[in-house]
N, C-alpha and C. Protein backbone atom coordinates (compact mmCIF):
# COMPACT_ATOMS: atom_id res chain seq x y z
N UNK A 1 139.86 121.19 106.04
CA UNK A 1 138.60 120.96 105.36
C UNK A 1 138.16 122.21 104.62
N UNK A 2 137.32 122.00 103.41
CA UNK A 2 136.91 123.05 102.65
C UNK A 2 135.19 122.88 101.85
N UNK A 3 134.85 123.99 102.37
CA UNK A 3 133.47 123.87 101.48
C UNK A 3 133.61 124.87 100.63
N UNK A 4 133.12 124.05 99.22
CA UNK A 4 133.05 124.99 97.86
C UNK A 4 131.64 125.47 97.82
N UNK A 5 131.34 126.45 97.13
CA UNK A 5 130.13 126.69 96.87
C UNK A 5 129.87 127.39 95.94
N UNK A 6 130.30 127.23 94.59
CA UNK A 6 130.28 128.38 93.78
C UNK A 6 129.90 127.52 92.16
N UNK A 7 129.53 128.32 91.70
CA UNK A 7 129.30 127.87 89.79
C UNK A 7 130.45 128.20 89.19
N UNK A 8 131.15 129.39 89.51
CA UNK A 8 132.07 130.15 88.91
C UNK A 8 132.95 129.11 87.68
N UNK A 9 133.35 128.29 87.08
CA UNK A 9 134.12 127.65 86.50
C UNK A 9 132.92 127.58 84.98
N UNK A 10 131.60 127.22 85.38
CA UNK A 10 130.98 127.22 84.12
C UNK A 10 130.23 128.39 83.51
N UNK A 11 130.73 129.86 84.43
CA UNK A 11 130.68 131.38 83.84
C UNK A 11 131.38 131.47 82.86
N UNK A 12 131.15 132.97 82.04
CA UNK A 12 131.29 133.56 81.26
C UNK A 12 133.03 133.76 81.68
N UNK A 13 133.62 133.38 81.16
CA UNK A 13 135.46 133.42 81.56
C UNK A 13 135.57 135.27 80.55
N UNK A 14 134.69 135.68 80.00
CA UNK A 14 135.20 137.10 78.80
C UNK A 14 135.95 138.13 80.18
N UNK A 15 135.24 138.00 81.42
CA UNK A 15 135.82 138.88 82.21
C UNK A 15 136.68 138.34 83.10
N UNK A 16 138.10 139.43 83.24
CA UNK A 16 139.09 139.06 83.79
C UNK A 16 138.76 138.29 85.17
N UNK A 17 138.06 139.50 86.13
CA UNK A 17 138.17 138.89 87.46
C UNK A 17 137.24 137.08 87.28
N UNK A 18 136.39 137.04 86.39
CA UNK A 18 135.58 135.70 86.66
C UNK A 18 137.03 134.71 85.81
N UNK A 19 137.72 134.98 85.09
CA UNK A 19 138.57 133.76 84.39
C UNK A 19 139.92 133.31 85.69
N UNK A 20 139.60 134.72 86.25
CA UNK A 20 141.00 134.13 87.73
C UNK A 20 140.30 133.20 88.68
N UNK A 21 139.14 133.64 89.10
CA UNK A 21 138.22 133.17 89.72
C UNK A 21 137.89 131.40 89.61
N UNK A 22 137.49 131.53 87.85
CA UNK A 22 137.22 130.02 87.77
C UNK A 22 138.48 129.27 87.85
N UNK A 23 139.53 129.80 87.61
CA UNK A 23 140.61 129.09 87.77
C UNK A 23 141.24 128.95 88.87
N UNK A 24 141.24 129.52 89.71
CA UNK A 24 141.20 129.59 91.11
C UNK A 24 140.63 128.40 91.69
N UNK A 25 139.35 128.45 91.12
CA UNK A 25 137.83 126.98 91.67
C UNK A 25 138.99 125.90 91.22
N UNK A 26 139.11 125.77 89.45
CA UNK A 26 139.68 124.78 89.48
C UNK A 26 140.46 123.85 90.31
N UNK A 27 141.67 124.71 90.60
CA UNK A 27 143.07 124.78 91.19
C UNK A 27 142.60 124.35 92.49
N UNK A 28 141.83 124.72 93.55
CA UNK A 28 141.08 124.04 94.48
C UNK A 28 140.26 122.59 94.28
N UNK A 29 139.81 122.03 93.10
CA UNK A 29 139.26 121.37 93.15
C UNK A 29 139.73 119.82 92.84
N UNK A 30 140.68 120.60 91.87
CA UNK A 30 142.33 119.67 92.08
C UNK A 30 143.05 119.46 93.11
N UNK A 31 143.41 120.00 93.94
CA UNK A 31 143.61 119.63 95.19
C UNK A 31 143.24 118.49 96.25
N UNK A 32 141.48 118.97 95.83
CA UNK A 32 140.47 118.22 96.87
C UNK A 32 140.33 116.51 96.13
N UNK A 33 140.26 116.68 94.43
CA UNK A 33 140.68 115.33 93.99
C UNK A 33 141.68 114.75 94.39
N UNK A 34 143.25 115.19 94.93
CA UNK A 34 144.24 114.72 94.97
C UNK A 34 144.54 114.72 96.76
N UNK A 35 143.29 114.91 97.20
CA UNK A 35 142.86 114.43 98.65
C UNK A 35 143.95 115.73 99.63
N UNK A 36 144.55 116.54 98.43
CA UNK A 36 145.44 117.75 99.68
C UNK A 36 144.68 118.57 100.38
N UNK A 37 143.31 118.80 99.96
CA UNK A 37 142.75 119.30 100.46
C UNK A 37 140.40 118.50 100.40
N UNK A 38 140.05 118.89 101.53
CA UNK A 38 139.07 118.28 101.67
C UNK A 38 137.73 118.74 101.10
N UNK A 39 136.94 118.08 100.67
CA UNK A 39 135.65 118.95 100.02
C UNK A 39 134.67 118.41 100.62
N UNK A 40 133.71 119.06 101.34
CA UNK A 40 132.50 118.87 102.33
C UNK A 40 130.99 119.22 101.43
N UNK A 41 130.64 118.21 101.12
CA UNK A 41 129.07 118.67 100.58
C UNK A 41 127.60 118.88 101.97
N UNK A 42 126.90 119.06 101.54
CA UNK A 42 125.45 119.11 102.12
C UNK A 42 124.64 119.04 101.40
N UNK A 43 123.49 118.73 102.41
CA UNK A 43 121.96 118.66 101.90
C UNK A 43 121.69 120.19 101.01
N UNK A 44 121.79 121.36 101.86
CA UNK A 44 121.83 122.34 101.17
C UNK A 44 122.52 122.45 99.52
N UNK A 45 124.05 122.28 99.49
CA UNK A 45 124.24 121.83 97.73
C UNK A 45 123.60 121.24 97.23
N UNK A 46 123.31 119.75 97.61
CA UNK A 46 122.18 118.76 97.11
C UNK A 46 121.02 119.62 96.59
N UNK A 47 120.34 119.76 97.39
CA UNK A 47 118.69 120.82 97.12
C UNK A 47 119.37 121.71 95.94
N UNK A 48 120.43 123.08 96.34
CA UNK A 48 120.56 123.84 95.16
C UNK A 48 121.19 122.96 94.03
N UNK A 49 122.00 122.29 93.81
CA UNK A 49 122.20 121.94 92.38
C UNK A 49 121.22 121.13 92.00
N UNK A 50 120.07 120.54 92.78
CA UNK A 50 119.11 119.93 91.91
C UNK A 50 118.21 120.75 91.70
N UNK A 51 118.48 122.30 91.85
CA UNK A 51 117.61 123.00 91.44
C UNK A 51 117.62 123.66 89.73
N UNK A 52 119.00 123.46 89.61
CA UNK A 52 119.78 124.05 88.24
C UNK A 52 118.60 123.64 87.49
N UNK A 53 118.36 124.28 86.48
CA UNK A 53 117.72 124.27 85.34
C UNK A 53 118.29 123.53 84.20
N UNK A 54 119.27 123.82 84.02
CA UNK A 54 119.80 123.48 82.98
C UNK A 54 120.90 122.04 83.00
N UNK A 55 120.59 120.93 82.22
CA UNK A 55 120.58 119.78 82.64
C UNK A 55 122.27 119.76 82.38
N UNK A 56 123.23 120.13 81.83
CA UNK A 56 124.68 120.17 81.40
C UNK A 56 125.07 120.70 83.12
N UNK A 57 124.99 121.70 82.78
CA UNK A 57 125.36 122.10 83.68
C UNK A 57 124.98 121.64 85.38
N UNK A 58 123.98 120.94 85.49
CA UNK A 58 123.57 120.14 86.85
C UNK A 58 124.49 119.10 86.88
N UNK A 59 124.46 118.59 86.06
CA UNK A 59 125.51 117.02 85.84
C UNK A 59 127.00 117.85 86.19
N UNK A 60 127.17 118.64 85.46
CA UNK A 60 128.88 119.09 86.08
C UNK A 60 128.79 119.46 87.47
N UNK A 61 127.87 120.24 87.85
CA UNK A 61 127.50 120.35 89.42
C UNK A 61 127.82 119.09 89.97
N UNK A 62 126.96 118.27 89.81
CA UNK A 62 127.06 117.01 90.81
C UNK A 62 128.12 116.32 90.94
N UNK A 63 128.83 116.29 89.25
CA UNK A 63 130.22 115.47 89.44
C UNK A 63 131.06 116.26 90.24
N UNK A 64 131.21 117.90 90.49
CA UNK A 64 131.88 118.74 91.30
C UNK A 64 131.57 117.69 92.88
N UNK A 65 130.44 117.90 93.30
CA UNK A 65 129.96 117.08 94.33
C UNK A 65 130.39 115.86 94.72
N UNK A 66 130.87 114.99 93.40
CA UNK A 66 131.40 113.31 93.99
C UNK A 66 132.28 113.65 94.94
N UNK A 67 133.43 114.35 94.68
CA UNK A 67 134.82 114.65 94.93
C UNK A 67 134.59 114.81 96.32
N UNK A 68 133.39 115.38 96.63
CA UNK A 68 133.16 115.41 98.12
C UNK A 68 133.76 114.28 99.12
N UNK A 69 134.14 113.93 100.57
CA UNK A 69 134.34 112.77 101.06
C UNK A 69 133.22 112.68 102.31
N UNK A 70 132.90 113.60 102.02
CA UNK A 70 131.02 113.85 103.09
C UNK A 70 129.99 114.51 102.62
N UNK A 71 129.17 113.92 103.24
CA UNK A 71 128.13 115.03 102.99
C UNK A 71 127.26 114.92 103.87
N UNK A 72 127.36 116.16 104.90
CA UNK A 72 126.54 116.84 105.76
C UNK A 72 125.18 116.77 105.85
N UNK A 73 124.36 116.09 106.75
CA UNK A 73 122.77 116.04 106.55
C UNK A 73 121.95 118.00 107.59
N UNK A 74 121.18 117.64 107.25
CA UNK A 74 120.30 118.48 108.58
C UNK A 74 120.54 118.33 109.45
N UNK A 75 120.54 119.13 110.81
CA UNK A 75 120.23 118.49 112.53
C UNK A 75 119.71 119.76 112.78
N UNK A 76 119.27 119.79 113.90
CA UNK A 76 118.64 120.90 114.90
C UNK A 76 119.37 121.59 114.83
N UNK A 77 120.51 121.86 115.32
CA UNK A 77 121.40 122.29 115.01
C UNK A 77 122.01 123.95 114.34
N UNK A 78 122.27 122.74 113.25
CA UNK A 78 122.49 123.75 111.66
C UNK A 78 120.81 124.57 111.69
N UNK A 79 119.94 124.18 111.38
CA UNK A 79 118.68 124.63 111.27
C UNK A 79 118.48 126.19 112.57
N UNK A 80 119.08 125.65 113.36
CA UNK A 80 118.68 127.03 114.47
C UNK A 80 120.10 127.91 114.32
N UNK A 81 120.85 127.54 113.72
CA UNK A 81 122.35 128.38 113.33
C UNK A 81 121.60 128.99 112.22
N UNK A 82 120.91 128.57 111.11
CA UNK A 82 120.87 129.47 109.89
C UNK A 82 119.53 129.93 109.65
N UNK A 83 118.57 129.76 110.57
CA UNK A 83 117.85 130.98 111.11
C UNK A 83 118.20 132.52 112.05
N UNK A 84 119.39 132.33 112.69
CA UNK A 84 119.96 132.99 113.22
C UNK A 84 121.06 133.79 112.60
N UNK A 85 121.99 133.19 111.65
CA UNK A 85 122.26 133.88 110.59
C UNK A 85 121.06 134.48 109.42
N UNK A 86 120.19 133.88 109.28
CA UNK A 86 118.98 134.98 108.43
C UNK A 86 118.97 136.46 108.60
N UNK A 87 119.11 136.44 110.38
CA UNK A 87 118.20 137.40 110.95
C UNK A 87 119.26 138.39 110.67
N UNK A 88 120.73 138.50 110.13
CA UNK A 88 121.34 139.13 109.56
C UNK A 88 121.95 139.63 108.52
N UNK A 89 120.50 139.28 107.67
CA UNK A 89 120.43 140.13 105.92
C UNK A 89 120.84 139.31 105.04
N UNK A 90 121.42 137.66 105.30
CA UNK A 90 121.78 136.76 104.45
C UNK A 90 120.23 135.95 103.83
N UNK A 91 120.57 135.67 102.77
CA UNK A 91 119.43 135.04 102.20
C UNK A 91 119.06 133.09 102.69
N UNK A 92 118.11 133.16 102.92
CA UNK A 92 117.66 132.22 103.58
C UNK A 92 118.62 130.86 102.97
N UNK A 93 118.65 130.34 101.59
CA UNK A 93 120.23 129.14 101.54
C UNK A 93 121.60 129.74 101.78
N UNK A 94 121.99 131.00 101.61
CA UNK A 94 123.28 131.42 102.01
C UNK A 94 123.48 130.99 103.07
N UNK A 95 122.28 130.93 104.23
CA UNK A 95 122.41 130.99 105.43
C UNK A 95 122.66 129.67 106.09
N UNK A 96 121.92 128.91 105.76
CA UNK A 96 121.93 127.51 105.37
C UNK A 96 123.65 127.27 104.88
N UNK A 97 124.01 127.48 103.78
CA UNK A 97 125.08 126.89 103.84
C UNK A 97 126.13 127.53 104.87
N UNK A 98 126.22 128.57 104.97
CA UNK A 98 126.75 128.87 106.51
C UNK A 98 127.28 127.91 107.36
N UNK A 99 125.56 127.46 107.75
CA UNK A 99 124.97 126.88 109.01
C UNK A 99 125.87 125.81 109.00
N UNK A 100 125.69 125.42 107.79
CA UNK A 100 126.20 123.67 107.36
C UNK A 100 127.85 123.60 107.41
N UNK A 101 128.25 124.91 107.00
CA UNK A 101 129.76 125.17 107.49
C UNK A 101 130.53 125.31 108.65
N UNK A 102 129.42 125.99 109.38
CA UNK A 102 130.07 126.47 110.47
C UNK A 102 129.82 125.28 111.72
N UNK A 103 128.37 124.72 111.81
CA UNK A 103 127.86 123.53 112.87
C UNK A 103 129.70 122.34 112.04
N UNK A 104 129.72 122.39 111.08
CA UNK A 104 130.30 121.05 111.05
C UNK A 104 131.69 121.50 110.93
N UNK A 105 132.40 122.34 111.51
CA UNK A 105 133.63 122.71 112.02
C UNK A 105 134.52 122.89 110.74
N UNK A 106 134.22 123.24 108.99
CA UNK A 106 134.71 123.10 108.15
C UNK A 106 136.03 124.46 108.51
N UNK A 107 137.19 124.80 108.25
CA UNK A 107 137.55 125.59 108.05
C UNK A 107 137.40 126.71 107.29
N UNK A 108 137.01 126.72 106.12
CA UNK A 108 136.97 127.44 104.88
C UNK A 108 135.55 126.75 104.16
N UNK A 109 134.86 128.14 103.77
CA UNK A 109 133.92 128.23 103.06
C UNK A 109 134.06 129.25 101.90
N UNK A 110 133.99 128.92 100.89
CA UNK A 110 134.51 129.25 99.56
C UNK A 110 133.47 129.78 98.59
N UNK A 111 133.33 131.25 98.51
CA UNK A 111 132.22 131.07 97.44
C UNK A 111 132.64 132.59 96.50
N UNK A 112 131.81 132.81 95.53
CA UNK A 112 132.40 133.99 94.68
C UNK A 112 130.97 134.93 95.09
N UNK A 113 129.73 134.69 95.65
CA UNK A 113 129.14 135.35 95.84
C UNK A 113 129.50 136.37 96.19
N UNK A 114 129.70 137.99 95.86
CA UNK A 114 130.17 139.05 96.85
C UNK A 114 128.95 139.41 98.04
N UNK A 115 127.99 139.24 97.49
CA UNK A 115 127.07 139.85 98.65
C UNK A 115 127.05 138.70 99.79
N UNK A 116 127.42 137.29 99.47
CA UNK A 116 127.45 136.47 100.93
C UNK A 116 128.40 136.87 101.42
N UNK A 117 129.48 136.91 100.81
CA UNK A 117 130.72 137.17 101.28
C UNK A 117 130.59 138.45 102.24
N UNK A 118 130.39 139.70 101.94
CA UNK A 118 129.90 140.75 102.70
C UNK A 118 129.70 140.26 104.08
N UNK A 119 128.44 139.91 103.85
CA UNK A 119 127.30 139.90 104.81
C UNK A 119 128.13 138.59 105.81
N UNK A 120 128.59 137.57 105.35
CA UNK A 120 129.34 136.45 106.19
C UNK A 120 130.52 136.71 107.07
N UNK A 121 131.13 138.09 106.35
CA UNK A 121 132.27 138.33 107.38
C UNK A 121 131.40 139.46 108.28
N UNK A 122 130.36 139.70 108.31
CA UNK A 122 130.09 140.35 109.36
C UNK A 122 129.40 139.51 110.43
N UNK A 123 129.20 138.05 110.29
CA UNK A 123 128.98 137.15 110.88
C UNK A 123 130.18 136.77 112.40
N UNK A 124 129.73 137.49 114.27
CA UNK A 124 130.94 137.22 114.57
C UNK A 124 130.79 135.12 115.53
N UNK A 125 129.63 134.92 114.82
CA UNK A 125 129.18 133.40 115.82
C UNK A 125 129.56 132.24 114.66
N UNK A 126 130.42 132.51 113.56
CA UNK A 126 131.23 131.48 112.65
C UNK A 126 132.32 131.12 112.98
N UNK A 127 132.20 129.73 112.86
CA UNK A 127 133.54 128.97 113.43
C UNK A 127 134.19 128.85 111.99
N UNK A 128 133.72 129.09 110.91
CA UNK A 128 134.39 128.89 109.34
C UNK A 128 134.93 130.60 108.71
N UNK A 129 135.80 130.38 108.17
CA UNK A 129 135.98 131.36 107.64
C UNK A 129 135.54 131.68 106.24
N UNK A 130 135.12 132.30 105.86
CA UNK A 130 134.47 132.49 104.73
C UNK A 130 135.31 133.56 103.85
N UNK A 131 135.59 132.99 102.42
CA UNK A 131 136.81 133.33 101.86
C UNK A 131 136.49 132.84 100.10
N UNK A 132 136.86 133.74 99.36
CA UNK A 132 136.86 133.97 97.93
C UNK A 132 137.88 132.88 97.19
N UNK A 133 137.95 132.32 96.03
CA UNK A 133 138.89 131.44 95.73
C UNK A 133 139.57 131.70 95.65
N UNK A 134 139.69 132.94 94.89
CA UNK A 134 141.52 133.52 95.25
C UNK A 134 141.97 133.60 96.33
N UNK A 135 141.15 134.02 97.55
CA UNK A 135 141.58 134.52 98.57
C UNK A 135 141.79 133.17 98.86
N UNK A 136 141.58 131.93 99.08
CA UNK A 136 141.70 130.98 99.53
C UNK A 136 143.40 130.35 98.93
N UNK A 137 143.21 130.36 97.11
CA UNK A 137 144.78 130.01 97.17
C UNK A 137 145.51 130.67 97.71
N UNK A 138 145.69 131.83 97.43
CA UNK A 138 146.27 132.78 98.18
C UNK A 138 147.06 132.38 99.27
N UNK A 139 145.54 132.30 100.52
CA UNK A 139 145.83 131.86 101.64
C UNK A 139 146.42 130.49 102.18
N UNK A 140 146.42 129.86 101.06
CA UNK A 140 146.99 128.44 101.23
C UNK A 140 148.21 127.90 100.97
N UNK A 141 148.29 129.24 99.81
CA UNK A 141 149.72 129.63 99.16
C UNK A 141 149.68 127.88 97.61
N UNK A 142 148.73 127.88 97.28
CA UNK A 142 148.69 126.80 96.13
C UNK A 142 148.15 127.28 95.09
């Protein structure tokens, strides 16, 4: 299983590391269409991509989202996991999606954020691993 979490594909591709990056997303997301690999949504994605501003780009969000084959609600749970991740310098939805990763046993959580990324591997109460897209093909070897 895999949770995506990133915009990276509808960035600025002028810089190297973001054009490996989005292509990287791609290459994962192809996968998860072709069911080799799994894509896990949440309430948390839900809330942030209906937060996007910009209406092109929300719609590509969401269709990213169909591909999903779940999607994760709230429970007690997640909610007392990503208050508890807060309390360690992650920003209150980082934490949240965490929560939503880690309560629902996803393997891999995928994002280009560097500062979640940071702050997530210093996380030692995650059952997900939290991992960059490259680092993810990489690691998958695809």
């Amino acid at each position: 299983m895999i949770v995506v979490v990133c915009n990276v594909p509808f960035y600025d591709k002028s810089q190297p590391r973001i054009a490996v990056e989005a292509e990287a997303v791609l290459v994962i997301l192809a996968f998860c269409e072709s069911d080799r690999l799994r894509l896990v949504s949440s309430d948390a994605l839900l809330f942030e991509v209906g937060c996007i501003p910009d209406q092109n780009r929300k719609d590509d969000a969401y269709a990213i989202l169909k591909i999903a084959k779940e999607t994760v609600g709230l429970t007690p749970e997640i909610e007392v996991l990503a208050r508890r991740l807060g309390t360690s310098g992650l920003k209150p939805l980082d934490a949240l999606h965490l929560a939503f990763a880690s309560a629902t046993k996803v393997e891999y959580f995928c994002t280009c954020d560097d500062y979640l990324l940071k702050k997530a591997r210093n996380c030692s109460e995650l059952y997900t691993k939290v991992v960059s897209p490259t680092e993810l093909v990489m690691e998958l070897d695809i």
